[in-house]
PDB file of N, CA and C in Angstrom:
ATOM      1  N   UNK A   1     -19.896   4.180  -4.429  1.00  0.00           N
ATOM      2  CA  UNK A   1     -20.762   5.304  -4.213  1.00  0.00           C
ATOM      3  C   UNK A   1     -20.137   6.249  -3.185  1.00  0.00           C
ATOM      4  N   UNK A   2     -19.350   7.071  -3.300  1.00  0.00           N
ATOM      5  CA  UNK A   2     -18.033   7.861  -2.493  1.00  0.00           C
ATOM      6  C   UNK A   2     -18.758   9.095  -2.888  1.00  0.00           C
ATOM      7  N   UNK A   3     -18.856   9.904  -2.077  1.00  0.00           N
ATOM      8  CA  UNK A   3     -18.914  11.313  -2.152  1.00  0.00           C
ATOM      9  C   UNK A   3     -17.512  12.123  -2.493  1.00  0.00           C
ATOM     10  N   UNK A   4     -17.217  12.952  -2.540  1.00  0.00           N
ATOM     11  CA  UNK A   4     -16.327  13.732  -3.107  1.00  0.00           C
ATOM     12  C   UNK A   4     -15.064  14.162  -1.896  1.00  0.00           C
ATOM     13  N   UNK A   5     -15.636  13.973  -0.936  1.00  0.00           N
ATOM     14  CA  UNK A   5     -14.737  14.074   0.503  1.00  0.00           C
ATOM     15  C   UNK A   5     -14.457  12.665   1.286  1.00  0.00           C
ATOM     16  N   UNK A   6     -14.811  11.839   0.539  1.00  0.00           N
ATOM     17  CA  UNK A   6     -14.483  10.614   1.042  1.00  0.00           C
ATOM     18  C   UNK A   6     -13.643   9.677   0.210  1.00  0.00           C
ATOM     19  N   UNK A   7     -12.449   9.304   0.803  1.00  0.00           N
ATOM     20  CA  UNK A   7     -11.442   8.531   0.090  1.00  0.00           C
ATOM     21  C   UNK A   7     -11.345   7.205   0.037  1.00  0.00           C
ATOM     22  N   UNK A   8     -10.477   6.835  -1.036  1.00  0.00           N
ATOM     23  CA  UNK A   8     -10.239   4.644  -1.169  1.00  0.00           C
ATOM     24  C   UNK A   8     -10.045   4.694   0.216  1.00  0.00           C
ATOM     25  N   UNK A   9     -10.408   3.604   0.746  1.00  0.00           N
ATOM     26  CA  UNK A   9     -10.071   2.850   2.353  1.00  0.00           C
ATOM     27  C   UNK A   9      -9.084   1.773   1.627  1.00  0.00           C
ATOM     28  N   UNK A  10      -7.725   1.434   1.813  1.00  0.00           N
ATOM     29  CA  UNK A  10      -6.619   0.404   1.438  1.00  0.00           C
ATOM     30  C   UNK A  10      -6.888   0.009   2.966  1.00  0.00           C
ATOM     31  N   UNK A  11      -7.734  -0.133   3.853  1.00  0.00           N
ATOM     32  CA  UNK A  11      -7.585  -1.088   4.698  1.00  0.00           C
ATOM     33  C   UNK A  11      -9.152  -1.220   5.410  1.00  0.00           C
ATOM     34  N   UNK A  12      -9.730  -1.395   3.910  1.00  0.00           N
ATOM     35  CA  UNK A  12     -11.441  -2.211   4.318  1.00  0.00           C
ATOM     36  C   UNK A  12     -11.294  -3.349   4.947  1.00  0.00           C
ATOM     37  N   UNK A  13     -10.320  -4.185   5.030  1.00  0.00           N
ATOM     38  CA  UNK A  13     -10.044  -5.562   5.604  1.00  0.00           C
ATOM     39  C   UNK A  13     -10.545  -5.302   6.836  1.00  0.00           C
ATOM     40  N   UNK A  14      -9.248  -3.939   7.312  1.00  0.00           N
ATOM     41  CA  UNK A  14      -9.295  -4.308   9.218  1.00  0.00           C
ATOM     42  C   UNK A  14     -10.344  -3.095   9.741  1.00  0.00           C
ATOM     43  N   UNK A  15     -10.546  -1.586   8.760  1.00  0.00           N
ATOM     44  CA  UNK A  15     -11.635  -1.140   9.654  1.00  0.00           C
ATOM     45  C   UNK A  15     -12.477  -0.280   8.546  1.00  0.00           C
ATOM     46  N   UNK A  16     -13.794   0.076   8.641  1.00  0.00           N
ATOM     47  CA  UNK A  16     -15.093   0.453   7.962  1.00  0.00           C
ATOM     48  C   UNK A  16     -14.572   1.526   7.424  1.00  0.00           C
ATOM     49  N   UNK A  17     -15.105   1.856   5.983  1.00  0.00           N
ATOM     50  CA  UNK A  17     -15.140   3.396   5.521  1.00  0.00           C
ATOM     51  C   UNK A  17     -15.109   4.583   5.960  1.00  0.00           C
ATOM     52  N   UNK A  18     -16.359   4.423   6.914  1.00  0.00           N
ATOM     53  CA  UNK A  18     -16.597   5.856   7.495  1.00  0.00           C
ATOM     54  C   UNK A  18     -14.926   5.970   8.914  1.00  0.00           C
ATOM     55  N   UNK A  19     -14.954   5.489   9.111  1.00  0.00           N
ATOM     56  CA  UNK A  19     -13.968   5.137  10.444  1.00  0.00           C
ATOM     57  C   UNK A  19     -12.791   6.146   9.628  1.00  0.00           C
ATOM     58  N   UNK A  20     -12.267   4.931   8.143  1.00  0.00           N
ATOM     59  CA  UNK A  20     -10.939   5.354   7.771  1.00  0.00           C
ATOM     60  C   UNK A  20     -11.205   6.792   6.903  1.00  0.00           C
ATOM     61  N   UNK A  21     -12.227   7.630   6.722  1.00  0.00           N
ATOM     62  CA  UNK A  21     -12.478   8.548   6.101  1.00  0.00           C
ATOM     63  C   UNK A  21     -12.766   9.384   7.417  1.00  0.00           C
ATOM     64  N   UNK A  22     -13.060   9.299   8.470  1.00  0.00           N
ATOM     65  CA  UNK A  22     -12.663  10.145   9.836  1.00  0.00           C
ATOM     66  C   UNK A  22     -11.418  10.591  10.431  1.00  0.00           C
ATOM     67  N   UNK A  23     -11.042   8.944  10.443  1.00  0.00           N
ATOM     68  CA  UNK A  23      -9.292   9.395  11.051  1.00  0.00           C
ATOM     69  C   UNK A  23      -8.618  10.223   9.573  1.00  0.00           C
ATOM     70  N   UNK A  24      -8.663   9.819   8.539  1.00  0.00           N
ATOM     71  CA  UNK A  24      -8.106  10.646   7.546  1.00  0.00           C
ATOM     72  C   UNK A  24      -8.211  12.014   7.846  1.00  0.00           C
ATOM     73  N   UNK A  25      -9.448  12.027   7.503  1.00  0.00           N
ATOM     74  CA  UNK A  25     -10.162  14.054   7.965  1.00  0.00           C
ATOM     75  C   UNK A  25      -9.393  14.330   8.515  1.00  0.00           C
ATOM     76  N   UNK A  26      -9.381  13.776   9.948  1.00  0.00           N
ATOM     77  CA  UNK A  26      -8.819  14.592  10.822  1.00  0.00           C
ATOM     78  C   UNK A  26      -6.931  14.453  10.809  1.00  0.00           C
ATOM     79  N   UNK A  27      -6.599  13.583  10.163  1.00  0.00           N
ATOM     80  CA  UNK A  27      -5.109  14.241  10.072  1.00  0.00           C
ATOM     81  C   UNK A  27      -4.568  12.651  10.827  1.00  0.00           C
ATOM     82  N   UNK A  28      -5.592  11.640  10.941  1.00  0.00           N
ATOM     83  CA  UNK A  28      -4.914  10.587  12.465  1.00  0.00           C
ATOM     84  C   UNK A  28      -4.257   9.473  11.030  1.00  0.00           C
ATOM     85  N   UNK A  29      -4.295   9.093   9.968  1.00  0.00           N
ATOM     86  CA  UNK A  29      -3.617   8.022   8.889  1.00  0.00           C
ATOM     87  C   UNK A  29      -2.313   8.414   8.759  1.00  0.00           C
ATOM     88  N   UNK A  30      -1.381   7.401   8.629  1.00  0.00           N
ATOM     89  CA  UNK A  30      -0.298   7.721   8.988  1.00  0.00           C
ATOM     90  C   UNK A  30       0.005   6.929   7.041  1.00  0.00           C
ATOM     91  N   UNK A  31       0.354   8.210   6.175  1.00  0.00           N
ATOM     92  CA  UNK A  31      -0.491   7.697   4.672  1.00  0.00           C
ATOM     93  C   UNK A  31       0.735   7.050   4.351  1.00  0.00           C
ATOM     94  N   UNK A  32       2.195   7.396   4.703  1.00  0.00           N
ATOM     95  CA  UNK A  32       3.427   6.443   4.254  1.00  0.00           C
ATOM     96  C   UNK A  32       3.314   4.865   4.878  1.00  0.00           C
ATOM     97  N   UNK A  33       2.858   4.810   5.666  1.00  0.00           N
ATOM     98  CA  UNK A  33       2.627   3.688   6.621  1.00  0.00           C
ATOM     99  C   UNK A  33       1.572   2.552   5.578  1.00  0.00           C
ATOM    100  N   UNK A  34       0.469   3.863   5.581  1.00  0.00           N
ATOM    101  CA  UNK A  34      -0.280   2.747   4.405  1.00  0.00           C
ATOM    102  C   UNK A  34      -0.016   2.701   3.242  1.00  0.00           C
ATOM    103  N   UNK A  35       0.732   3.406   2.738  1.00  0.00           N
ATOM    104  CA  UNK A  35       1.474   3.452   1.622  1.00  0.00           C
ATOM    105  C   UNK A  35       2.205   1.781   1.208  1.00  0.00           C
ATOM    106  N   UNK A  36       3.157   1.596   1.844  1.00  0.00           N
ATOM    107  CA  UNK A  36       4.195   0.631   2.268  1.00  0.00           C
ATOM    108  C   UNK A  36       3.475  -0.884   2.730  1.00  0.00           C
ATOM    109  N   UNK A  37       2.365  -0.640   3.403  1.00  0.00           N
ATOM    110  CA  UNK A  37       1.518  -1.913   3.669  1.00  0.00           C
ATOM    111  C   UNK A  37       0.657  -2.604   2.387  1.00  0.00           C
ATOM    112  N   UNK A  38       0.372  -1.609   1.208  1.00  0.00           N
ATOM    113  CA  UNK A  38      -0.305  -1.706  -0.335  1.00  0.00           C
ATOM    114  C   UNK A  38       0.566  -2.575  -0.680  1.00  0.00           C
ATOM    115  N   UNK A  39       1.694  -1.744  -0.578  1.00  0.00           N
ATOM    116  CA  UNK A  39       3.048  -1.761  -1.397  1.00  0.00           C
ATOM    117  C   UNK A  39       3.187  -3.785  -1.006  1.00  0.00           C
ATOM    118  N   UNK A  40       3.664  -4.087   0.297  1.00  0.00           N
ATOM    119  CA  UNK A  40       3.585  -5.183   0.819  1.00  0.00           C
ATOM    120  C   UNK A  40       3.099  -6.223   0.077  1.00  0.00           C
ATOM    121  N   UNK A  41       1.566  -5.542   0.340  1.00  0.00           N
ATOM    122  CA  UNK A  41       0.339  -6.392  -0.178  1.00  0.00           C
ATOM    123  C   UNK A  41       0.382  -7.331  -1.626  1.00  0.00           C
ATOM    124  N   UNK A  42       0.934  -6.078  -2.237  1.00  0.00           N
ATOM    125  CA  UNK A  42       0.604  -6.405  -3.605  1.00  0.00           C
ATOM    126  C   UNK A  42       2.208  -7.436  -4.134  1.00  0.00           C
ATOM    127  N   UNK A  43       2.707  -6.984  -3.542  1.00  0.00           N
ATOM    128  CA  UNK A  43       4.086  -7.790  -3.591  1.00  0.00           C
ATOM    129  C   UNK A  43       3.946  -9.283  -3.419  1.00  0.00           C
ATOM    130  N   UNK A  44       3.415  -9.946  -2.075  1.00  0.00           N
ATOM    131  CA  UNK A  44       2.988 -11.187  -1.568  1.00  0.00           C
ATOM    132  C   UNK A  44       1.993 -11.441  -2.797  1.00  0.00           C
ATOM    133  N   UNK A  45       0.754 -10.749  -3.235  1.00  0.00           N
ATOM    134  CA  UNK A  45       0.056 -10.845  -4.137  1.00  0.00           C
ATOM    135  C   UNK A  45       0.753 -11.560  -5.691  1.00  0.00           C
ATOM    136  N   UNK A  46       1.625 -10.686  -6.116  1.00  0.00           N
ATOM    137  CA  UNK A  46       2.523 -10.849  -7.445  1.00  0.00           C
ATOM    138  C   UNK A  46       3.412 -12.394  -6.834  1.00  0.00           C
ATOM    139  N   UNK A  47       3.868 -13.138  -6.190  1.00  0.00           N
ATOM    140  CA  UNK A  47       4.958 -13.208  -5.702  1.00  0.00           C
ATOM    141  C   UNK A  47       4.181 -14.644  -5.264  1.00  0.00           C
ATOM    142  N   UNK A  48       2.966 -14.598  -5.080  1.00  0.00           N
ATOM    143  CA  UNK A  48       1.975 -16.171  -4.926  1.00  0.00           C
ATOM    144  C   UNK A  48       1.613 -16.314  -6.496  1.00  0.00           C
ATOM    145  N   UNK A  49       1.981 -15.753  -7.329  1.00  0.00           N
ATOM    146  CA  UNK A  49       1.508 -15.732  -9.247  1.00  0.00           C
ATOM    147  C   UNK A  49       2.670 -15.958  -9.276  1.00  0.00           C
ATOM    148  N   UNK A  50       3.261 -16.684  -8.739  1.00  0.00           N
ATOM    149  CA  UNK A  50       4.847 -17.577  -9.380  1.00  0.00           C
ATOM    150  C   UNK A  50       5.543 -16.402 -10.219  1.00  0.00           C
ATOM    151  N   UNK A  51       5.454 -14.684  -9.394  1.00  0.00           N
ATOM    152  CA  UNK A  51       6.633 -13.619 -10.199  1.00  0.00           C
ATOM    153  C   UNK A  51       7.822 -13.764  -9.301  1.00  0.00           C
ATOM    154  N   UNK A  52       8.871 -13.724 -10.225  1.00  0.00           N
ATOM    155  CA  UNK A  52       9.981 -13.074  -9.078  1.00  0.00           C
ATOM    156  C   UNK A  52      10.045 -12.124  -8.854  1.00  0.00           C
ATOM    157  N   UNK A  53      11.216 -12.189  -7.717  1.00  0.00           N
ATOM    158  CA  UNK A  53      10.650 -10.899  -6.910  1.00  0.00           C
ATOM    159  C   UNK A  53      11.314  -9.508  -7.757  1.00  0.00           C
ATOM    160  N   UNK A  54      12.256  -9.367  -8.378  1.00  0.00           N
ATOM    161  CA  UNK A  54      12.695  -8.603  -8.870  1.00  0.00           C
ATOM    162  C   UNK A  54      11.305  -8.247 -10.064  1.00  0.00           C
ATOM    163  N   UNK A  55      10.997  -9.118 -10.919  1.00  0.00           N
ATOM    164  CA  UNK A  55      10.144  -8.740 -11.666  1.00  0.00           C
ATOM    165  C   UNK A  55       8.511  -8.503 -10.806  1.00  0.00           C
ATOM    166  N   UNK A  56       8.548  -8.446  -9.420  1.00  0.00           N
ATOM    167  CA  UNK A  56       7.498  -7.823  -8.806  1.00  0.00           C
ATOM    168  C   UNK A  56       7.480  -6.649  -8.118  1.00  0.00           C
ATOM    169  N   UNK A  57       9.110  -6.123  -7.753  1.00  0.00           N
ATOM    170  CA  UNK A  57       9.377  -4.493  -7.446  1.00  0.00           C
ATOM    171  C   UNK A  57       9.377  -4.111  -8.786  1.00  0.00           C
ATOM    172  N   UNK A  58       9.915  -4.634 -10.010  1.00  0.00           N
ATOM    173  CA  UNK A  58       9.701  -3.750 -11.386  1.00  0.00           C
ATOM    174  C   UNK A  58       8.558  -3.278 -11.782  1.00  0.00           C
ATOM    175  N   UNK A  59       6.560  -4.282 -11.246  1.00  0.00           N
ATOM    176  CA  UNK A  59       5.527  -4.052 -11.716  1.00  0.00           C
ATOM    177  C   UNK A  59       5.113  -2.901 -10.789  1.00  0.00           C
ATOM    178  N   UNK A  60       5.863  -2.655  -9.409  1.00  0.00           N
ATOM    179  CA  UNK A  60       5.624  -2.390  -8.648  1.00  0.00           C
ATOM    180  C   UNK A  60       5.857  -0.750  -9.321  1.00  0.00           C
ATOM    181  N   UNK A  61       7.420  -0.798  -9.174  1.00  0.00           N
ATOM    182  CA  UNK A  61       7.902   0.862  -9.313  1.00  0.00           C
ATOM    183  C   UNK A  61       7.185   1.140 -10.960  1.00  0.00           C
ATOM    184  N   UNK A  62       6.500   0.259 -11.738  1.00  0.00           N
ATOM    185  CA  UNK A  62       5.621   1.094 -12.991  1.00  0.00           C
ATOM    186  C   UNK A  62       4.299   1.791 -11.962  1.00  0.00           C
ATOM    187  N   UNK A  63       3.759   1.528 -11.094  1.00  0.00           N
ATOM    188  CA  UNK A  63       2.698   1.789 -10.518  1.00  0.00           C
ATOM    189  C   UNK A  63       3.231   2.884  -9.242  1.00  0.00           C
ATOM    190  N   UNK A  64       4.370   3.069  -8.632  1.00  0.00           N
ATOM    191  CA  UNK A  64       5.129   3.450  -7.610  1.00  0.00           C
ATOM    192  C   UNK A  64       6.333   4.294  -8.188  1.00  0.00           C
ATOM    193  N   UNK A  65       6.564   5.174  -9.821  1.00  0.00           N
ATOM    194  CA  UNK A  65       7.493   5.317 -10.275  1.00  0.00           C
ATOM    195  C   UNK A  65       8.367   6.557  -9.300  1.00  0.00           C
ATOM    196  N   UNK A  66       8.055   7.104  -8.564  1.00  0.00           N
ATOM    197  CA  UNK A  66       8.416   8.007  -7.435  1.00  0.00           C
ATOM    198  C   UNK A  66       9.389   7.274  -7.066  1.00  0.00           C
ATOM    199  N   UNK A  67       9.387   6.170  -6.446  1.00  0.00           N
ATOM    200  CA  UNK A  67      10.132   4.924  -5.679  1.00  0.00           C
ATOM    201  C   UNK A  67      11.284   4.839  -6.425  1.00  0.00           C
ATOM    202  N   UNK A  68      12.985   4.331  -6.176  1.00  0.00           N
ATOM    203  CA  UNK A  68      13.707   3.857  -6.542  1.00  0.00           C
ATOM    204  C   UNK A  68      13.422   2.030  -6.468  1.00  0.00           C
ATOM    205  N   UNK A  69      14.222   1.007  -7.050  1.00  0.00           N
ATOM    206  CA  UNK A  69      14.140   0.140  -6.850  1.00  0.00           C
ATOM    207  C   UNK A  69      14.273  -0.503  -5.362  1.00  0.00           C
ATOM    208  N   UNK A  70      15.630   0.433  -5.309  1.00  0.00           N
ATOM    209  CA  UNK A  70      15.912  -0.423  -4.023  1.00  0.00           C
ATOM    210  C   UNK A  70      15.422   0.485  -2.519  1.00  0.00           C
ATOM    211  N   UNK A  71      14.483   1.407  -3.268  1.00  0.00           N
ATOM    212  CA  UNK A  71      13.498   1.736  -1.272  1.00  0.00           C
ATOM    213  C   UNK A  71      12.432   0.968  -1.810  1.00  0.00           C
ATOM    214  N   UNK A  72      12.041   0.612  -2.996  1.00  0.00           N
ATOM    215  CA  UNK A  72      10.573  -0.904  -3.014  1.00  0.00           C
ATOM    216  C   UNK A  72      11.383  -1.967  -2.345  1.00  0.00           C
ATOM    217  N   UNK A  73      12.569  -2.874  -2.635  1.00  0.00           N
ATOM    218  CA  UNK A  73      12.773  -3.794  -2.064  1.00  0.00           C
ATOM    219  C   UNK A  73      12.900  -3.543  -0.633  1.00  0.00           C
ATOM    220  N   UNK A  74      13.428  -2.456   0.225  1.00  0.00           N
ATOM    221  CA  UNK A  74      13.570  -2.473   1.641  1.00  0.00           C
ATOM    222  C   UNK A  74      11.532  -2.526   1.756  1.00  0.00           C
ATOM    223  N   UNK A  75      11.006  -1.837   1.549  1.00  0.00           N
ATOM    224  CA  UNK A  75       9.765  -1.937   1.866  1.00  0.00           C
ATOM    225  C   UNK A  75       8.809  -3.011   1.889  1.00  0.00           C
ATOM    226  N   UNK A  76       9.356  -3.637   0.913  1.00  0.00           N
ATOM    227  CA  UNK A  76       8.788  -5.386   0.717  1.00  0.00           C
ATOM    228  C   UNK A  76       9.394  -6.153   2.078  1.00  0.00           C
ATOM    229  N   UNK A  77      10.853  -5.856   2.184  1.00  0.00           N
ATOM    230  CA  UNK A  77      11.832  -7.199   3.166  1.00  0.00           C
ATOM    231  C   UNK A  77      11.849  -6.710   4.474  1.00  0.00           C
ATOM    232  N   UNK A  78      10.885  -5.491   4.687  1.00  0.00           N
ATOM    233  CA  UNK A  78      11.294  -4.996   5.833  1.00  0.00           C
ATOM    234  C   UNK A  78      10.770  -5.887   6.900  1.00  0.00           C
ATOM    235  N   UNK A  79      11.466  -6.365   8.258  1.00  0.00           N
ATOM    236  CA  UNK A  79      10.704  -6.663   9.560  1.00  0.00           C
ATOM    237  C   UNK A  79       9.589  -5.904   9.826  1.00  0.00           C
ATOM    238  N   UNK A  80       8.294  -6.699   9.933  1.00  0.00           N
ATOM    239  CA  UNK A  80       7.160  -6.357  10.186  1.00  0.00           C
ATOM    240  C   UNK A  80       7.632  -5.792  12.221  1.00  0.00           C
ATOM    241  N   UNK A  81       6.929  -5.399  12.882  1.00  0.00           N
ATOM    242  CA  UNK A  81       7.206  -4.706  13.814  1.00  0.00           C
ATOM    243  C   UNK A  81       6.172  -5.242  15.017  1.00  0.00           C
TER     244      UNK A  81
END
């Protein structure tokens, strides 16, 4: 039930709708950042379903086709920080 100025939250886990549809507004989401953390996500996701990993940057870049292969794999292997 989203109003028309309010966007997907990809991180209902760690904070509330309204929160991540504020900092958005105002310019504070840092959207490559959450971009790359999806990206992550869904990787570990594919990757616990017994895929390899190559055939889980391939499901990846059908959904990510912008992406080359190999900036999905740095984005998957990268050191968390």
């Amino acid at each position: 039930m989203n109003s028309l100025n309010e966007v997907f939250n990809p991180l209902a886990e760690f904070i509330p709708d309204d929160i991540y549809n504020l900092l958005s507004s105002r310019g504070l989401i840092d959207e490559k950042s959450v971009r790359d953390y999806v990206i992550r996500k869904k990787f570990r996701d594919l990757r616990d379903q017994k895929i390899s990993a190559s055939e889980a940057i391939e499901s990846l870049r059908a959904e990510y086709p912008y992406l080359q292969f190999d900036t999905l794999r740095k984005i998957v292997y990268q050191p968390r920080n």
